[in-house]
C-alpha atoms as a PDB file:
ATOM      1  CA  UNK A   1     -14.502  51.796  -0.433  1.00  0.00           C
ATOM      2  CA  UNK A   2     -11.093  50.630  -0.697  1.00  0.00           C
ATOM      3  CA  UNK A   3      -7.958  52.511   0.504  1.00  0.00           C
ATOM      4  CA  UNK A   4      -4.621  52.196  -1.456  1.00  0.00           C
ATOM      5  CA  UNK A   5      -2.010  50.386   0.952  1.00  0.00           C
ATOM      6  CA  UNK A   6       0.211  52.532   2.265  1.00  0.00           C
ATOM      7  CA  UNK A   7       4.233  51.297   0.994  1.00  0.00           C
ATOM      8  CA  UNK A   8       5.132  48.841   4.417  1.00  0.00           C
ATOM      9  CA  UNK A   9       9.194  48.353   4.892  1.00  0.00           C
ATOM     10  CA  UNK A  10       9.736  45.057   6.605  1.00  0.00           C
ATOM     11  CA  UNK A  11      12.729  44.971   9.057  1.00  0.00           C
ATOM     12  CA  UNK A  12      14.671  41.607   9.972  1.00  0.00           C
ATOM     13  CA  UNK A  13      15.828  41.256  13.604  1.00  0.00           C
ATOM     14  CA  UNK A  14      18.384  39.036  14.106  1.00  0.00           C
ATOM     15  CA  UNK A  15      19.524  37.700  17.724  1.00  0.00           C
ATOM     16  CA  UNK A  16      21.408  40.600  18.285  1.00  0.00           C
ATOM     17  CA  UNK A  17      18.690  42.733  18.291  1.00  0.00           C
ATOM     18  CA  UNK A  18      20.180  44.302  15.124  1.00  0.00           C
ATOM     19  CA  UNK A  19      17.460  45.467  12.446  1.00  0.00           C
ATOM     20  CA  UNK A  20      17.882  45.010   9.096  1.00  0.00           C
ATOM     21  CA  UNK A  21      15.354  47.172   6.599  1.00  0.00           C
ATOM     22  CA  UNK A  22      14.489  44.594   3.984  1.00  0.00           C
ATOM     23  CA  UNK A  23      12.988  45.442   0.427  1.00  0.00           C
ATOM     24  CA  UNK A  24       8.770  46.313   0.659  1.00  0.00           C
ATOM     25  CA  UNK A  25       8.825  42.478  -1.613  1.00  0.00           C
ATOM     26  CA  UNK A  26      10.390  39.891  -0.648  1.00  0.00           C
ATOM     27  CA  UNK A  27      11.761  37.375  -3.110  1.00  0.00           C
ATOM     28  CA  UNK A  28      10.239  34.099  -2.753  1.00  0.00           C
ATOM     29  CA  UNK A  29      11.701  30.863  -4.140  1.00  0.00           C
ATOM     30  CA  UNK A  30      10.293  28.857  -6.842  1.00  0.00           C
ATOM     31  CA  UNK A  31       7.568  25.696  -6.180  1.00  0.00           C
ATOM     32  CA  UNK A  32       9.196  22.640  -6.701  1.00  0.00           C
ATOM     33  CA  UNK A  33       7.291  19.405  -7.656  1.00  0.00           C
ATOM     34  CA  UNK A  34       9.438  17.489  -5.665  1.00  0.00           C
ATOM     35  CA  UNK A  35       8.521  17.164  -1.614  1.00  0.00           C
ATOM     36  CA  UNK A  36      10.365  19.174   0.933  1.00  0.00           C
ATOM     37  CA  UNK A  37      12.820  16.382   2.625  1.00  0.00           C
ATOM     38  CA  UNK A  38      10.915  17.290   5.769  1.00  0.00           C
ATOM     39  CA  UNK A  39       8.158  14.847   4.801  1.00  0.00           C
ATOM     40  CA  UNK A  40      10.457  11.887   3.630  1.00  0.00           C
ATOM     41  CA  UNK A  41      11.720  10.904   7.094  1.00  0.00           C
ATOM     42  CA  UNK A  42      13.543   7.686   8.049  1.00  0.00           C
ATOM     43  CA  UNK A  43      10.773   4.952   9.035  1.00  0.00           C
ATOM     44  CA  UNK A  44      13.087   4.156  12.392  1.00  0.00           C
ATOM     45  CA  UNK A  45      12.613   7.871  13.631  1.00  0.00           C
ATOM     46  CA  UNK A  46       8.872   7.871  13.064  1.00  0.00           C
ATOM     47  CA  UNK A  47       8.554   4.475  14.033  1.00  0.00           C
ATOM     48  CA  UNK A  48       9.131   4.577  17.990  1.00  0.00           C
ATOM     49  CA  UNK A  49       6.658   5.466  21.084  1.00  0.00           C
ATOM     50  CA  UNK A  50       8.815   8.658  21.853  1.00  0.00           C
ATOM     51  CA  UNK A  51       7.510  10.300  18.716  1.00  0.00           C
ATOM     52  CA  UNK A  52       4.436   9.181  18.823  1.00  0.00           C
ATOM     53  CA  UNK A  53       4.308  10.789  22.348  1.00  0.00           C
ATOM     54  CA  UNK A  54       5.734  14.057  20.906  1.00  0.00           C
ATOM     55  CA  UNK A  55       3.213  13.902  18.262  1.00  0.00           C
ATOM     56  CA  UNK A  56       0.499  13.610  21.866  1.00  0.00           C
ATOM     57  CA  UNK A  57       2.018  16.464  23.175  1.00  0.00           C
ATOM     58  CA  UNK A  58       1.953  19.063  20.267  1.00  0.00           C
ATOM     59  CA  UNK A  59      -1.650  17.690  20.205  1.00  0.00           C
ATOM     60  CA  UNK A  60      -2.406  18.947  23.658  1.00  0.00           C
ATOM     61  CA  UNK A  61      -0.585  21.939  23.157  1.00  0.00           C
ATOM     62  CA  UNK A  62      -2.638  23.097  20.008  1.00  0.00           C
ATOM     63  CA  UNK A  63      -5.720  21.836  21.928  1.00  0.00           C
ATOM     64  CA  UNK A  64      -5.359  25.096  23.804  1.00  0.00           C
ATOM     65  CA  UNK A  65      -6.319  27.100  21.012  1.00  0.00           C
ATOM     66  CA  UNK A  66      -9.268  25.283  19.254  1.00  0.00           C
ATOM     67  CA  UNK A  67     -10.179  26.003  15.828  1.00  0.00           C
ATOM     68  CA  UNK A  68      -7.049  28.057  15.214  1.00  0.00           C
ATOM     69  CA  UNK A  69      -4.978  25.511  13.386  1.00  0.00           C
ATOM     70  CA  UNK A  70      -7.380  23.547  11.741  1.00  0.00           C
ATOM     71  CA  UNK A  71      -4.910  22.102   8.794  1.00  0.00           C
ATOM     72  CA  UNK A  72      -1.961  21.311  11.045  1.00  0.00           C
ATOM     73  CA  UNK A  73      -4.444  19.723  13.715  1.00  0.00           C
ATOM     74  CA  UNK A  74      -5.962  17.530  10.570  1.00  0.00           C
ATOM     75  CA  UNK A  75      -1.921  16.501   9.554  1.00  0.00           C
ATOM     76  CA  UNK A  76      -0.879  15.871  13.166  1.00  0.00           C
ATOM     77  CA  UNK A  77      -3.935  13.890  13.246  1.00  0.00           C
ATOM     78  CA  UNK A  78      -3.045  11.991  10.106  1.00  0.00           C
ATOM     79  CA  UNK A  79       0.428  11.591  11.475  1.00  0.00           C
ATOM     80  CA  UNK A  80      -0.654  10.450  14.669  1.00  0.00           C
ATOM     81  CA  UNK A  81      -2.943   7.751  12.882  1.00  0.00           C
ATOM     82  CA  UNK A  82       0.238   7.083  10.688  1.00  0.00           C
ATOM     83  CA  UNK A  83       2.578   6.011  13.717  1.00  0.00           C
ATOM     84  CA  UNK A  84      -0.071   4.082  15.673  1.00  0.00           C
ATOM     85  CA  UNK A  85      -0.726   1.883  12.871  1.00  0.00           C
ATOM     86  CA  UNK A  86       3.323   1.343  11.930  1.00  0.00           C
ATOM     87  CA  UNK A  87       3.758   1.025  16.318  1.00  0.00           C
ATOM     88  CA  UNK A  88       1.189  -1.445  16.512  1.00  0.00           C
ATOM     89  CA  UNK A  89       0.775  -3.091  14.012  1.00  0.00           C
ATOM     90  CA  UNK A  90       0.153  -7.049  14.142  1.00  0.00           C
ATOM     91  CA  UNK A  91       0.666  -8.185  10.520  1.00  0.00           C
ATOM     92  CA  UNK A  92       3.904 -10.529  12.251  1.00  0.00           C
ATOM     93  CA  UNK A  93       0.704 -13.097  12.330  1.00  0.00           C
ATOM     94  CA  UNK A  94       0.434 -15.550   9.386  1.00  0.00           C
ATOM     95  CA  UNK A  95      -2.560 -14.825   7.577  1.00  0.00           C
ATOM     96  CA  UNK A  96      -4.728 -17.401   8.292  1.00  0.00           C
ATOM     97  CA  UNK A  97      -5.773 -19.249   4.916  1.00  0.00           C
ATOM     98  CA  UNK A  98      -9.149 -21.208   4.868  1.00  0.00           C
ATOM     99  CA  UNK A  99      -9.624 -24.432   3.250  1.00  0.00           C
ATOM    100  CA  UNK A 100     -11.801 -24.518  -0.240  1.00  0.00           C
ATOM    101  CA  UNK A 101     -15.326 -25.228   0.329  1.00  0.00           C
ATOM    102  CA  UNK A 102     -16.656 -28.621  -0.695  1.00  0.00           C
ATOM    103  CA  UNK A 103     -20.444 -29.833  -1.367  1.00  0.00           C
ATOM    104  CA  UNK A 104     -23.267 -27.723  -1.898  1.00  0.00           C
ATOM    105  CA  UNK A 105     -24.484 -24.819  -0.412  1.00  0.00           C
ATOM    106  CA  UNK A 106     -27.173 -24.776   2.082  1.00  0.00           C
ATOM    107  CA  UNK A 107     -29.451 -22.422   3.396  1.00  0.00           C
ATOM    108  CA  UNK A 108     -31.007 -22.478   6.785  1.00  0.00           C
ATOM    109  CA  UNK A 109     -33.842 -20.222   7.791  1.00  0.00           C
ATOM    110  CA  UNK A 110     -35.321 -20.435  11.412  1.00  0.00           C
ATOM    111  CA  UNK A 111     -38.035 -17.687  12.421  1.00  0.00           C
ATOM    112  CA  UNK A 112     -37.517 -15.976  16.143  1.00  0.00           C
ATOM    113  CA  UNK A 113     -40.303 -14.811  18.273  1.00  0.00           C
ATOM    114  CA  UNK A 114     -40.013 -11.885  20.103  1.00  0.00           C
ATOM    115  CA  UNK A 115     -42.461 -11.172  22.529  1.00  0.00           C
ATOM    116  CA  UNK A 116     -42.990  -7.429  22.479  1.00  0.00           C
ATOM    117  CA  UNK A 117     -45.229  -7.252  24.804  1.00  0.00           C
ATOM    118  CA  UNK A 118     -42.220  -8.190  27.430  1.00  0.00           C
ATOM    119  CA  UNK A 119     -39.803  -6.477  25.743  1.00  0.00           C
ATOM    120  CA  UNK A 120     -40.795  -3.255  23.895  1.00  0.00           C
ATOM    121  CA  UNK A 121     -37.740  -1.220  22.993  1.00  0.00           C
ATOM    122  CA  UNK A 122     -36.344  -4.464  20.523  1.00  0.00           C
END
Protein backbone atom coordinates (compact mmCIF):
# COMPACT_ATOMS: atom_id res chain seq x y z
CA UNK A 1 0.00 0.00 0.00
CA UNK A 2 1.41 3.27 -0.61
CA UNK A 3 1.39 6.24 1.84
CA UNK A 4 1.08 9.87 0.50
CA UNK A 5 4.48 11.75 1.39
CA UNK A 6 4.14 13.82 4.00
CA UNK A 7 5.10 17.90 2.65
CA UNK A 8 9.27 17.83 3.70
CA UNK A 9 10.77 21.65 4.15
CA UNK A 10 14.43 21.52 3.34
CA UNK A 11 16.64 23.91 5.43
CA UNK A 12 20.14 25.31 4.12
CA UNK A 13 22.92 25.64 6.73
CA UNK A 14 25.42 27.83 5.92
CA UNK A 15 28.93 28.06 7.88
CA UNK A 16 27.48 30.03 10.38
CA UNK A 17 25.33 27.58 11.50
CA UNK A 18 22.47 29.83 10.30
CA UNK A 19 19.36 27.85 8.78
CA UNK A 20 17.69 28.92 6.01
CA UNK A 21 13.98 27.18 5.29
CA UNK A 22 14.10 26.66 1.56
CA UNK A 23 10.93 26.02 -0.71
CA UNK A 24 9.56 21.94 -0.40
CA UNK A 25 11.03 22.13 -4.60
CA UNK A 26 13.90 23.21 -5.41
CA UNK A 27 14.53 24.84 -8.76
CA UNK A 28 16.90 22.99 -10.79
CA UNK A 29 18.77 24.41 -13.79
CA UNK A 30 18.29 23.43 -17.27
CA UNK A 31 20.53 20.36 -19.12
CA UNK A 32 22.83 21.78 -21.34
CA UNK A 33 24.28 19.83 -24.36
CA UNK A 34 27.41 21.33 -23.90
CA UNK A 35 30.00 19.56 -21.17
CA UNK A 36 30.46 21.00 -17.76
CA UNK A 37 34.12 22.79 -18.06
CA UNK A 38 35.02 20.36 -15.30
CA UNK A 39 35.69 17.66 -17.90
CA UNK A 40 37.65 19.87 -20.48
CA UNK A 41 40.82 20.29 -18.40
CA UNK A 42 44.21 21.58 -19.60
CA UNK A 43 46.32 18.43 -20.92
CA UNK A 44 49.49 19.90 -18.69
CA UNK A 45 47.38 19.52 -15.38
CA UNK A 46 46.26 15.99 -16.19
CA UNK A 47 49.36 15.18 -17.71
CA UNK A 48 51.88 14.92 -14.61
CA UNK A 49 52.65 11.94 -11.96
CA UNK A 50 51.17 14.16 -9.08
CA UNK A 51 47.70 13.70 -10.50
CA UNK A 52 47.98 10.58 -11.46
CA UNK A 53 48.95 9.86 -7.78
CA UNK A 54 45.88 11.85 -6.58
CA UNK A 55 43.83 9.93 -8.92
CA UNK A 56 45.75 6.51 -6.68
CA UNK A 57 44.74 7.97 -3.68
CA UNK A 58 40.95 8.75 -4.17
CA UNK A 59 41.21 5.13 -5.48
CA UNK A 60 42.27 3.78 -2.15
CA UNK A 61 40.08 5.93 -0.38
CA UNK A 62 36.81 4.69 -2.20
CA UNK A 63 38.34 1.18 -1.90
CA UNK A 64 37.14 1.43 1.68
CA UNK A 65 33.68 1.26 0.79
CA UNK A 66 33.34 -1.41 -2.01
CA UNK A 67 30.47 -1.51 -4.20
CA UNK A 68 29.18 1.85 -3.01
CA UNK A 69 30.37 4.02 -5.83
CA UNK A 70 30.33 1.85 -8.59
CA UNK A 71 30.07 4.74 -11.50
CA UNK A 72 32.68 7.07 -10.02
CA UNK A 73 35.04 3.95 -9.31
CA UNK A 74 34.41 2.94 -13.26
CA UNK A 75 35.37 6.99 -14.28
CA UNK A 76 38.32 7.19 -11.88
CA UNK A 77 39.23 4.02 -13.42
CA UNK A 78 38.88 5.38 -16.92
CA UNK A 79 40.74 8.44 -15.81
CA UNK A 80 43.38 6.61 -14.26
CA UNK A 81 43.82 4.52 -17.60
CA UNK A 82 43.60 8.01 -19.36
CA UNK A 83 46.78 9.56 -17.55
CA UNK A 84 48.92 6.40 -17.61
CA UNK A 85 48.68 6.15 -21.22
CA UNK A 86 49.33 10.24 -21.86
CA UNK A 87 52.40 9.72 -18.73
CA UNK A 88 53.86 6.95 -20.46
CA UNK A 89 53.45 6.93 -23.46
CA UNK A 90 56.38 5.94 -26.01
CA UNK A 91 55.06 7.10 -29.42
CA UNK A 92 58.57 9.68 -29.32
CA UNK A 93 59.90 6.32 -31.26
CA UNK A 94 59.84 6.45 -35.10
CA UNK A 95 57.55 3.98 -36.29
CA UNK A 96 59.50 1.49 -37.65
CA UNK A 97 58.56 1.01 -41.50
CA UNK A 98 59.31 -2.44 -43.16
CA UNK A 99 60.62 -2.85 -46.53
CA UNK A 100 58.06 -4.25 -49.42
CA UNK A 101 58.23 -7.86 -49.82
CA UNK A 102 59.86 -9.24 -52.94
CA UNK A 103 59.58 -12.90 -54.62
CA UNK A 104 57.08 -15.35 -53.93
CA UNK A 105 55.58 -16.59 -51.04
CA UNK A 106 56.57 -19.72 -49.41
CA UNK A 107 55.15 -22.00 -47.12
CA UNK A 108 57.00 -24.24 -44.77
CA UNK A 109 55.36 -27.01 -42.83
CA UNK A 110 57.49 -29.22 -40.40
CA UNK A 111 55.50 -31.83 -38.13
CA UNK A 112 56.65 -31.96 -34.16
CA UNK A 113 56.54 -35.01 -32.09
CA UNK A 114 55.55 -34.85 -28.77
CA UNK A 115 56.03 -37.68 -26.74
CA UNK A 116 53.08 -37.85 -24.38
CA UNK A 117 53.94 -40.50 -22.75
CA UNK A 118 56.91 -38.20 -21.09
CA UNK A 119 55.06 -35.34 -20.99
CA UNK A 120 51.27 -35.63 -20.37
CA UNK A 121 49.80 -32.29 -19.41
CA UNK A 122 50.98 -30.70 -23.24
Amino acid sequence: MLMPQAPTQLLTIHQTGQSIPTSASPTLSPLNSTSPPSTQTDPSLTDNPEYLSQLLKDKRQLAAVPNMFMHIERLLDQEINKVRVNLFNLSTRPKMELPEPNGEKKIFQEKVFIPVQQHPEV
